[in-house]
Protein backbone atom coordinates (compact mmCIF):
# COMPACT_ATOMS: atom_id res chain seq x y z
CA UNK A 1 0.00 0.00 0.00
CA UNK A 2 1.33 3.54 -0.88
CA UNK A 3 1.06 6.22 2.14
CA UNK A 4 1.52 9.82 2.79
CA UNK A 5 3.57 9.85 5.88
CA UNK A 6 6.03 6.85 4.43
CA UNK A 7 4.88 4.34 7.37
CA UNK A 8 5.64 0.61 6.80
CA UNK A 9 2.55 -1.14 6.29
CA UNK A 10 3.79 -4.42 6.27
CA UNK A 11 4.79 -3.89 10.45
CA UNK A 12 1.08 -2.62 10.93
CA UNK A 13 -1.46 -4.61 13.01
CA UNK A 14 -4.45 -3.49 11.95
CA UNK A 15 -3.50 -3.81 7.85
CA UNK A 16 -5.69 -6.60 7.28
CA UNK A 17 -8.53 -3.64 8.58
CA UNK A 18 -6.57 -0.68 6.37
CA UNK A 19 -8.14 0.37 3.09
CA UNK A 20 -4.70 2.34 2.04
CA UNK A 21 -3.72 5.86 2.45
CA UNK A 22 -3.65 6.64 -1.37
CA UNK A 23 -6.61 4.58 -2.37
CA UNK A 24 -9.14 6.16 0.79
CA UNK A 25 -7.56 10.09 -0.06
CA UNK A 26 -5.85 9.53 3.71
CA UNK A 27 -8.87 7.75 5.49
CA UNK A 28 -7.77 4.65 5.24
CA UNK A 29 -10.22 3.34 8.43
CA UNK A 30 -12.62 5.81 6.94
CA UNK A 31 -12.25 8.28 9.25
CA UNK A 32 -8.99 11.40 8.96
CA UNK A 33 -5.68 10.75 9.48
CA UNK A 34 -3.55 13.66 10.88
CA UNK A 35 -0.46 13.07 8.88
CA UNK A 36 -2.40 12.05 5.55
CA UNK A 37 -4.00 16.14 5.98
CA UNK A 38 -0.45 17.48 7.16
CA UNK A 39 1.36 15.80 4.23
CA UNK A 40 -1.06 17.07 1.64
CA UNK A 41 -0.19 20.88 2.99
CA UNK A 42 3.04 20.68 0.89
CA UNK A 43 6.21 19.48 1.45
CA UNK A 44 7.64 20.10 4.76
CA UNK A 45 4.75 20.17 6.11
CA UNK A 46 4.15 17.09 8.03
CA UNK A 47 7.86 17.40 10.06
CA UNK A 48 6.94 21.14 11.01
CA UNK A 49 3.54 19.76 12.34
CA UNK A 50 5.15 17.05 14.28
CA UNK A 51 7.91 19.62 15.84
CA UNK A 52 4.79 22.24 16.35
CA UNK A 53 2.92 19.74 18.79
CA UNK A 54 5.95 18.50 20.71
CA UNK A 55 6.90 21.84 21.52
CA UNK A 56 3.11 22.44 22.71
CA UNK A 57 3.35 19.08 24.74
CA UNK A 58 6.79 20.51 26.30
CA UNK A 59 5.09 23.89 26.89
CA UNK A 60 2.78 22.64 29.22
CA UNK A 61 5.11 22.22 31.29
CA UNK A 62 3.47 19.24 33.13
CA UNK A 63 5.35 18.31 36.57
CA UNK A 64 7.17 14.91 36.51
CA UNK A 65 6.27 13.95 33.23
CA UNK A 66 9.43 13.84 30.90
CA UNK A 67 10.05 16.20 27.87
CA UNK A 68 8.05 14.32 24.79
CA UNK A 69 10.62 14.04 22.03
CA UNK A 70 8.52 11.70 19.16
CA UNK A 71 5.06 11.51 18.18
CA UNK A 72 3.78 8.37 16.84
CA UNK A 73 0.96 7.85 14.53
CA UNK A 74 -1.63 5.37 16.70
CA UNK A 75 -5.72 4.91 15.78
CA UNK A 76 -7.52 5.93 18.00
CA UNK A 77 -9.22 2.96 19.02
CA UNK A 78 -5.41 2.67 21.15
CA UNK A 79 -5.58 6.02 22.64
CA UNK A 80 -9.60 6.42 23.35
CA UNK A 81 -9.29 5.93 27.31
CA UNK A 82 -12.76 6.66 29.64
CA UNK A 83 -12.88 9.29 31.86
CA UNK A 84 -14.73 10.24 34.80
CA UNK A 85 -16.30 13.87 34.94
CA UNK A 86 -17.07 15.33 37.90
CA UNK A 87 -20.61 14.29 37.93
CA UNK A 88 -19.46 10.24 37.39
CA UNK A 89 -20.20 10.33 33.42
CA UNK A 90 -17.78 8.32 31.33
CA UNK A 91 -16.75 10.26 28.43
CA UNK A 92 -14.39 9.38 25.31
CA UNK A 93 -12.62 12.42 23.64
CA UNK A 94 -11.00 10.64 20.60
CA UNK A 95 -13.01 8.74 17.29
CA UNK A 96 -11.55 4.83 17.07
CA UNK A 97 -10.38 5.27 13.26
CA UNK A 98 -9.42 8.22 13.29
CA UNK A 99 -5.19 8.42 13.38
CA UNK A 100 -3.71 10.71 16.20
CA UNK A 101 -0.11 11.44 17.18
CA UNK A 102 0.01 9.81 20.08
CA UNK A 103 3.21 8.47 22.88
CA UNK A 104 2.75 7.73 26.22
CA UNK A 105 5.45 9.34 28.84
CA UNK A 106 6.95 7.47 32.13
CA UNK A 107 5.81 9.61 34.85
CA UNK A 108 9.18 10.31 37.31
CA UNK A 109 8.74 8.44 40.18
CA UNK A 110 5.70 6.56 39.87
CA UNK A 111 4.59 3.21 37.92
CA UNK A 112 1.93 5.75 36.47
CA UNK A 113 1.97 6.95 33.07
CA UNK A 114 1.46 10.13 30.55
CA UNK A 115 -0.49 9.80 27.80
CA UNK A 116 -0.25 12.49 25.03
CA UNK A 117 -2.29 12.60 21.91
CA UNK A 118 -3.56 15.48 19.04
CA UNK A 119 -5.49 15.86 16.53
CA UNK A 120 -5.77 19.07 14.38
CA UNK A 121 -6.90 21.21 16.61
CA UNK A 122 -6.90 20.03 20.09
CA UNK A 123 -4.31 18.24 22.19
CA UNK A 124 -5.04 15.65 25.06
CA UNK A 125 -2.38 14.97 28.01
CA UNK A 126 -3.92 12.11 30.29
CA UNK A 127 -2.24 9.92 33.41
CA UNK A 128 -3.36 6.35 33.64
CA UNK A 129 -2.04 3.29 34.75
CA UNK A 130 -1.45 0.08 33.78
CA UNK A 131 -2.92 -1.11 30.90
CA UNK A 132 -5.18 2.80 30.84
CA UNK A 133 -6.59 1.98 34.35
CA UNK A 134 -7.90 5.26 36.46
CA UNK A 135 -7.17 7.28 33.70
CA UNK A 136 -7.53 10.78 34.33
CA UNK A 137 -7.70 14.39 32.08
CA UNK A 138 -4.38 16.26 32.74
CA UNK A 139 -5.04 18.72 30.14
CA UNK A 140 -6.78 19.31 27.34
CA UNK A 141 -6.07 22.21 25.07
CA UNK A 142 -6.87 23.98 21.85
CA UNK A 143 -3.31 23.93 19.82
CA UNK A 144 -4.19 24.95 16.37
């Protein structure tokens, strides 16, 4: 399959799901992928995203959790934890097919960890533990 963002398909798990990059016009779970839209801004574009939203991560300045140096492209259905609102409704921020940059940061001195993920406009910094268990909102943000 031909992509935008030059992943290797052939290392993906969920190919045998994946309708292609080229063939779905970046959709390829039919719903957007961040890096297909970035990549069709021009050349250069994608990188300069990439670099925009780490250094939005990093300006947050979130205590204990280390300095975010890579995004990763993940679906969401990896990334879409449950949280509890103040009033005890469970709520889901991110669409399962839709692809997010997404990594997940050790938290200094704890077995918990950070969870950061974006889409095009807003970015998502969670704390969960193992396995996404007592996940909790950290910040969530309009970046773009």
């Amino acid at each position: 399959m031909e992509t935008y963002c030059g992943a290797n398909c052939a290392q993906c798990s969920d190919r045998a799901d994946c309708k292609g990059c080229a063939e779905t016009n970046g959709s390829p779970f039919g719903a957007e992928c961040i890096a297909a839209f970035y990549a069709g801004q021009g050349e250069g574009e994608l990188p300069r995203c990439k670099a925009r939203l780490i250094a939005a991560f990093n300006a947050l300045h979130i205590p204990d959790m280390e300095p975010v140096t890579e995004l990763n492209l993940l679906k969401g259905a990896y990334i879409n934890l449950s949280y509890t609102l103040p009033g005890g409704q469970q709520v889901k921020f991110w669409d399962d097919n839709t692809i997010y940059f997404a990594n997940q940061q050790h938290k200094k001195g704890s077995d918990r960890c950070y969870g950061v993920a974006a889409n095009r406009t807003y970015l998502l910094v969670s704390e969960y533990g193992c396995g996404g268990a007592d996940a909790e909102i950290v910040a969530f943000r309009r970046w773009n």
